[in-house]
Protein backbone atom coordinates (compact mmCIF):
# COMPACT_ATOMS: atom_id res chain seq x y z
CA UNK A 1 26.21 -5.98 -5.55
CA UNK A 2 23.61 -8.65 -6.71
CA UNK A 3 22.35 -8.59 -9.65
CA UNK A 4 18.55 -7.83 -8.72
CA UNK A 5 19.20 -5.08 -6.76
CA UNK A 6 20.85 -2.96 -9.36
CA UNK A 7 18.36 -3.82 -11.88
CA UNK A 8 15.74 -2.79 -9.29
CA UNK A 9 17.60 0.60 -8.59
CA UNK A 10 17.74 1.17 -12.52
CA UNK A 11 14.16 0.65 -12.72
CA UNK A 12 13.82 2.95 -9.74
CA UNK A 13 15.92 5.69 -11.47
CA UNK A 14 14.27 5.49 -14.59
CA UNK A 15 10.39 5.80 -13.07
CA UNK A 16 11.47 8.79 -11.04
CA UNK A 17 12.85 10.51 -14.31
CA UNK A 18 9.85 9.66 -15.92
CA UNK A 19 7.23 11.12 -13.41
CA UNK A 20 5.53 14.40 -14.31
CA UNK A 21 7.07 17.30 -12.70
CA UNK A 22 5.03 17.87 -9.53
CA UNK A 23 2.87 21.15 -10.01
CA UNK A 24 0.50 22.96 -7.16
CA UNK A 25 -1.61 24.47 -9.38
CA UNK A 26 -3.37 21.74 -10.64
CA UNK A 27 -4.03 19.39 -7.11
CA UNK A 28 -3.05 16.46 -8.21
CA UNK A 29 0.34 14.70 -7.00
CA UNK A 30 1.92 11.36 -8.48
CA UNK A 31 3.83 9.05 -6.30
CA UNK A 32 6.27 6.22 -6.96
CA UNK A 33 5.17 2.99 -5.36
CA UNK A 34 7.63 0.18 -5.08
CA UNK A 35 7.37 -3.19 -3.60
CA UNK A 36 10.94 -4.35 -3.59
CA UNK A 37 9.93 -8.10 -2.41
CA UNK A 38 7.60 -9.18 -5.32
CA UNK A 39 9.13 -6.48 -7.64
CA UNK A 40 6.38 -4.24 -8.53
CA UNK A 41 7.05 -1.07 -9.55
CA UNK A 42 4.11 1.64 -10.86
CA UNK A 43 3.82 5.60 -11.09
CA UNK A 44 0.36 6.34 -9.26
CA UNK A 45 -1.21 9.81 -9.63
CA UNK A 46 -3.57 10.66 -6.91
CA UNK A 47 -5.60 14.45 -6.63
């Protein structure tokens, strides 16, 4: 496996363990938005 791959699926696997538990209470959701080609990673909460 290359090398950038698995360092982009750790960073992948650590963002989604990181995320707020989603809740439907409070409206508001968070997504995980990854661009794999410039390697930009970010935890977005939208609601």
């Amino acid at each position: 496996m290359d090398k950038t791959i698995k360092y982009q699926q750790v960073i992948i696997d650590y963002l989604e363990s990181v995320m707020p538990e989603q809740t439907k209470d409070d409206g508001v959701d968070y997504q995980l938005v990854c661009d794999t080609e410039r390697h930009h990673y970010q935890i977005q909460k939208v609601g």
